[in-house]
N, C-alpha and C. Protein backbone atom coordinates (compact mmCIF):
# COMPACT_ATOMS: atom_id res chain seq x y z
N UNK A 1 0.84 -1.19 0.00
CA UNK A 1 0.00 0.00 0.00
C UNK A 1 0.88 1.25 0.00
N UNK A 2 0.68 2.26 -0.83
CA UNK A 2 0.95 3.80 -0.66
C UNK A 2 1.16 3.99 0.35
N UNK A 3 2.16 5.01 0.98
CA UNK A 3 2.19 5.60 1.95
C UNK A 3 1.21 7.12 1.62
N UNK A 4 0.75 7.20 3.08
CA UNK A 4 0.62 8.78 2.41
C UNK A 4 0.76 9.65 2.19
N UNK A 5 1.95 9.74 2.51
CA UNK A 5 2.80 10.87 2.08
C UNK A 5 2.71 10.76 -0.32
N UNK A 6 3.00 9.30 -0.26
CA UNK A 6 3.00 9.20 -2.16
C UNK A 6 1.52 9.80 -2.48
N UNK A 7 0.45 9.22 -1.59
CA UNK A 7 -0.88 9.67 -1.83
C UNK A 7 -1.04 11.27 -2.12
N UNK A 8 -0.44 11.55 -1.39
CA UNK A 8 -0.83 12.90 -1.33
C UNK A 8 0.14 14.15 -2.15
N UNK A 9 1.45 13.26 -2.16
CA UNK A 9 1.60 14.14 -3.78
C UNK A 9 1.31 13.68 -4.88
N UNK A 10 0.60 12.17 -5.17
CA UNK A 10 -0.13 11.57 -6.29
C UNK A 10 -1.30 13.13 -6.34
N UNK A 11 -2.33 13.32 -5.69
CA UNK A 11 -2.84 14.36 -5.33
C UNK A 11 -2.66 15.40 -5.79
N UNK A 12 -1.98 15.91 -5.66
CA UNK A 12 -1.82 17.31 -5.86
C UNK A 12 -1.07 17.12 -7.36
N UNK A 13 0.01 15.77 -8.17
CA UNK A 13 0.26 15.73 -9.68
C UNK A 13 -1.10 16.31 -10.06
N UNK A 14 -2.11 15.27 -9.49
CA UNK A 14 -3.26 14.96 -10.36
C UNK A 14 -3.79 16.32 -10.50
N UNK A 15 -4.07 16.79 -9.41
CA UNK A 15 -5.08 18.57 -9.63
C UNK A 15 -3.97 19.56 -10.06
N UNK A 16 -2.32 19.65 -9.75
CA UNK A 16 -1.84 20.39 -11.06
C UNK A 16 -2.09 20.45 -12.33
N UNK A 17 -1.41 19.14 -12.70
CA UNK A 17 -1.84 18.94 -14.23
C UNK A 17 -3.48 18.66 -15.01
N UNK A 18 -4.28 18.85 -14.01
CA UNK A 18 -5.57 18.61 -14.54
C UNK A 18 -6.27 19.72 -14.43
N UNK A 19 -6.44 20.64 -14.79
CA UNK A 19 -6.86 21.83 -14.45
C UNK A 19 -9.03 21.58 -14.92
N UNK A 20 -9.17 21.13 -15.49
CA UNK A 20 -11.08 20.73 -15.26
C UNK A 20 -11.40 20.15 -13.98
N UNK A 21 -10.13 19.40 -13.01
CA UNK A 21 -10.43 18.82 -12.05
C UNK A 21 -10.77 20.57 -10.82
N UNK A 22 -11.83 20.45 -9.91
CA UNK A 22 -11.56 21.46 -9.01
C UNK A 22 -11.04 21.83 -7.79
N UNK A 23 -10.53 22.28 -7.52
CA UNK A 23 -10.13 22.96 -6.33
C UNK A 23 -10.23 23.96 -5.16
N UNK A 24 -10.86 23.57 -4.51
CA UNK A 24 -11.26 24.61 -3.30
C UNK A 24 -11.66 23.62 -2.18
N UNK A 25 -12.70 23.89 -1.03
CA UNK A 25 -12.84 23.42 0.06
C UNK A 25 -13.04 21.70 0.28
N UNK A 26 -13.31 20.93 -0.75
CA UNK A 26 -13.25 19.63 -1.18
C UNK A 26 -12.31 19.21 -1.50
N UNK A 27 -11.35 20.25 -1.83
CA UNK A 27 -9.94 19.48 -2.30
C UNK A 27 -9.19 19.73 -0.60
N UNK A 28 -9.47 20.50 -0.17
CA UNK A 28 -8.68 20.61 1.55
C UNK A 28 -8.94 20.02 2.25
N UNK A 29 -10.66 19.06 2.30
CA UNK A 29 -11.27 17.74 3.19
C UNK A 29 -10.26 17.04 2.16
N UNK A 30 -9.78 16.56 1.07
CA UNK A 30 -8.90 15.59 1.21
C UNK A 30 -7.74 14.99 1.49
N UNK A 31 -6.95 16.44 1.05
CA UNK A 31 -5.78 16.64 2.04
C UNK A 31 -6.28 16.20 3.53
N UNK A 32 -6.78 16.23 4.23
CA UNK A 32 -6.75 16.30 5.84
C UNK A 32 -6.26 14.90 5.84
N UNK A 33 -6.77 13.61 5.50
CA UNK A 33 -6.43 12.70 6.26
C UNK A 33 -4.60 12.36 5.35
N UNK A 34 -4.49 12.57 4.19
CA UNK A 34 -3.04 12.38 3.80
C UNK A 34 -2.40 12.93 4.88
N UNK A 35 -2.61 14.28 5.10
CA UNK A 35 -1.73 14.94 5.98
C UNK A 35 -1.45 14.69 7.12
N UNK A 36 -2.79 14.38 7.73
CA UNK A 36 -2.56 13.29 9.12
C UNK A 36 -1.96 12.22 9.36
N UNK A 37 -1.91 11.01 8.08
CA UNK A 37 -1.67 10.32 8.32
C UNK A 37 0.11 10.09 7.80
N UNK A 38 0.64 11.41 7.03
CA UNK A 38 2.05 11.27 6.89
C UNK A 38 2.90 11.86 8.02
N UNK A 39 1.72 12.95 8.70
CA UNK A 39 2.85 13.06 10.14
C UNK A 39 2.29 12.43 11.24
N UNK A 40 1.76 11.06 11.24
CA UNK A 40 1.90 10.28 12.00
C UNK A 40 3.27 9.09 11.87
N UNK A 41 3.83 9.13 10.65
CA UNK A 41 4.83 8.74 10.34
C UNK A 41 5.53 9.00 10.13
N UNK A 42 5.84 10.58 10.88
CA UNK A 42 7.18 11.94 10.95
C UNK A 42 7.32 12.22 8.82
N UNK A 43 6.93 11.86 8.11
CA UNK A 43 6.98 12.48 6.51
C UNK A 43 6.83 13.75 6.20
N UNK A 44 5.88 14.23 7.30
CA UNK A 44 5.66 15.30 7.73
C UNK A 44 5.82 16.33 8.79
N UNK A 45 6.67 17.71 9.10
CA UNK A 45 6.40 18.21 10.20
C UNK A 45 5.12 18.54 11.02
N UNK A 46 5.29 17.38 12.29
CA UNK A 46 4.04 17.39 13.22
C UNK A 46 3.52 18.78 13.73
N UNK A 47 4.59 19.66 13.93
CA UNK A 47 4.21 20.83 14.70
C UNK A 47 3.78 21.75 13.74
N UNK A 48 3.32 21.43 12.52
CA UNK A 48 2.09 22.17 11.32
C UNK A 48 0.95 21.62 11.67
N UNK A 49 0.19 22.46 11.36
CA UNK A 49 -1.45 22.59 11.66
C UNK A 49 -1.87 22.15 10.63
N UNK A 50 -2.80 20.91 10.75
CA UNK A 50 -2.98 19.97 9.33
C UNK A 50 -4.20 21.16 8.99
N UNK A 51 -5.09 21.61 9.30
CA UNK A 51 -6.30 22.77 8.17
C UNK A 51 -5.28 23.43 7.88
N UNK A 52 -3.81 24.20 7.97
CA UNK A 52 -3.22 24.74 7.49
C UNK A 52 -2.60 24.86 6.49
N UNK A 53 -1.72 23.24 6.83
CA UNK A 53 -1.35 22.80 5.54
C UNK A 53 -2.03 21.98 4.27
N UNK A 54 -3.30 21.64 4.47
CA UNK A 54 -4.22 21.58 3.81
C UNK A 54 -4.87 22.84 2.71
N UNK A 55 -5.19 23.79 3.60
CA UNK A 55 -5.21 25.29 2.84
C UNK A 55 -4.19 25.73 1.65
N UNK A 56 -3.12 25.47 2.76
CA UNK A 56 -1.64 26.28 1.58
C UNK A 56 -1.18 24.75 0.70
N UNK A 57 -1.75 24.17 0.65
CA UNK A 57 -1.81 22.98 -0.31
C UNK A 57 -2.38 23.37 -1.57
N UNK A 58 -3.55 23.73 -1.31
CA UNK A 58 -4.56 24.29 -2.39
C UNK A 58 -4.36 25.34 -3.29
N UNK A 59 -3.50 26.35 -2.13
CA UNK A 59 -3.35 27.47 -2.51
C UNK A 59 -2.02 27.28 -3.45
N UNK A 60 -0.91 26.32 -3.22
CA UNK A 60 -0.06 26.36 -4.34
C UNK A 60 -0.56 25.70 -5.57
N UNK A 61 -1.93 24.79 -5.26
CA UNK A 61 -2.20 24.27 -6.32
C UNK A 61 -2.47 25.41 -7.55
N UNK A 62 -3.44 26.31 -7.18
CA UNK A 62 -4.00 27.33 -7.79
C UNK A 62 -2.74 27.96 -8.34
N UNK A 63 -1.76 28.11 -7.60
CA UNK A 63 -0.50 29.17 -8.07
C UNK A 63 0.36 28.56 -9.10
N UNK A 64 0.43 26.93 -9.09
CA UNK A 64 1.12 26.26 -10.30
C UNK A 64 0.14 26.55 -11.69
N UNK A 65 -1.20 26.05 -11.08
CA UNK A 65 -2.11 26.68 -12.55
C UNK A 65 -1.73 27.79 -13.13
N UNK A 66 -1.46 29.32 -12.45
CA UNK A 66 -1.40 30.73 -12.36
C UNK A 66 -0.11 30.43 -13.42
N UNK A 67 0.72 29.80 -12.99
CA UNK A 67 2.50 29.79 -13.66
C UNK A 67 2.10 29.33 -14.75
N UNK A 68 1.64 27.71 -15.04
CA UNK A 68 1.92 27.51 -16.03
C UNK A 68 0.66 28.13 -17.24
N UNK A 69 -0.40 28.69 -16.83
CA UNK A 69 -1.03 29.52 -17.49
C UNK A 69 -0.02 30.97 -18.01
N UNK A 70 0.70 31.26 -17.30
CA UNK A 70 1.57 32.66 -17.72
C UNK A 70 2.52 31.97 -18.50
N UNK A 71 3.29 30.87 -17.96
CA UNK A 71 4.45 30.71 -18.76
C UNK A 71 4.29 29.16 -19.71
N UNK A 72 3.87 29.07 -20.48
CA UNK A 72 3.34 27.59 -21.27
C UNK A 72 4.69 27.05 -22.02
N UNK A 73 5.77 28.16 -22.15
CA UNK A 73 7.09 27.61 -22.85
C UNK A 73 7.97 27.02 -22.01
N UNK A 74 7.14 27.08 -20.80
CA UNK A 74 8.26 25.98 -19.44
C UNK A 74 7.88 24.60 -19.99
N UNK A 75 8.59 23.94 -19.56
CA UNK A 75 8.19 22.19 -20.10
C UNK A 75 7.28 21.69 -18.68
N UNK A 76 5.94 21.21 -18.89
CA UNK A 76 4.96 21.09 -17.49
C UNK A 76 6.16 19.68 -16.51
N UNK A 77 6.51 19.30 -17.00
CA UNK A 77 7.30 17.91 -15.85
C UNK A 77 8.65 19.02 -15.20
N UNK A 78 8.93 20.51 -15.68
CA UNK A 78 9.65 21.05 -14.90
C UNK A 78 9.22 21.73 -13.95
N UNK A 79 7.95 22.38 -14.48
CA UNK A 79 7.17 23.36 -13.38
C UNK A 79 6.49 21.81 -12.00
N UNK A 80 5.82 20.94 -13.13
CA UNK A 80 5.55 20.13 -11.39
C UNK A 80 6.83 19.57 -10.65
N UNK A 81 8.29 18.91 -11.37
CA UNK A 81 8.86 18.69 -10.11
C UNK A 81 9.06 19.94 -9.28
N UNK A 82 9.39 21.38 -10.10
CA UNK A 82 9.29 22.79 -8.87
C UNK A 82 8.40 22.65 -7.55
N UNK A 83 7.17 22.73 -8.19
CA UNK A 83 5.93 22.37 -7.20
C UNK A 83 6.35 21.11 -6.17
N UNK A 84 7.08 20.18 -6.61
CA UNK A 84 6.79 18.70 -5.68
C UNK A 84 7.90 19.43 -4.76
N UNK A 85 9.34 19.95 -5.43
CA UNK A 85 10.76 19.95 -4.08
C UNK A 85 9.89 21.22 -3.20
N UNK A 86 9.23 22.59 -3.59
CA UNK A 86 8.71 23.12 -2.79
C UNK A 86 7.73 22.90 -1.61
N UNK A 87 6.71 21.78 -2.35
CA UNK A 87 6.21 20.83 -0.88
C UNK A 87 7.11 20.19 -0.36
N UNK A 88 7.88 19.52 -0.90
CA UNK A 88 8.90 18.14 -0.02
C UNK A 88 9.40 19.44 0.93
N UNK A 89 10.28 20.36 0.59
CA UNK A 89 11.04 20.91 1.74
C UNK A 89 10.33 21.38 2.56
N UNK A 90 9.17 22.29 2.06
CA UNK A 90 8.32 22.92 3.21
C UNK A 90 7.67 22.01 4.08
N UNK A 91 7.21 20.61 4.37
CA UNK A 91 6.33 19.83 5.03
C UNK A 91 7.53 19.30 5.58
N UNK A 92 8.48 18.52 4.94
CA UNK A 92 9.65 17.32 5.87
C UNK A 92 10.16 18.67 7.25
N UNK A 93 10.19 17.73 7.96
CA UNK A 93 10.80 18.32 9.10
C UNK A 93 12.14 18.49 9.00
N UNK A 94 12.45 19.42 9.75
CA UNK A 94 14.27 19.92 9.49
C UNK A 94 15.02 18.80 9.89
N UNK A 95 16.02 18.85 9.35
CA UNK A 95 17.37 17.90 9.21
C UNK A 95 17.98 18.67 9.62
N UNK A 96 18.94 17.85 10.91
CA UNK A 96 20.18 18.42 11.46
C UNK A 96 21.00 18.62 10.57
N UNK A 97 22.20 19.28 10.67
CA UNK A 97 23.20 20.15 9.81
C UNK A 97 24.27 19.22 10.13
């Protein structure tokens, strides 16, 4: 089985690159349980507020649309791995130095 941490950037591929798919308060009830259930398995920093990061989930979703609507001469598998290392770093919890 998926972890959900894969679930949940399977997720967010899917509503980047699918732009007929929608996005708003139905897409943040689904985030909730990915999100819960990847920082129950530290994938995620625990001390984030899962409606939070659920929200600003959405909200970059909308903002990758925004990009690759402005910029269409980017190649789309460059703008989503952008999108994926900007979630990976912002959610994983810090690594000692």
């Amino acid at each position: 089985m998926e972890s959900a941490w894969d679930r949940l950037l399977d997720l967010v591929d899917r509503l980047a690159t699918d732009v007929s798919l929608p996005v708003g308060a139905d897409t943040e009830d689904a985030f909730v349980p990915l999100i819960a259930g990847a920082m129950e398995v530290h994938d995620i920093d625990s001390e984030l507020h899962v409606p939070d990061v659920a929200r600003w989930l959405v909200g970059l979703v909308h903002a990758h649309r925004a990009v690759r609507a402005t910029h269409p001469d980017v190649h789309p598998d460059d703008d989503l791995s952008g999108l994926r290392v900007i979630i990976t770093r912002w959610l994983h919890r810090v690594r000692p130095r």
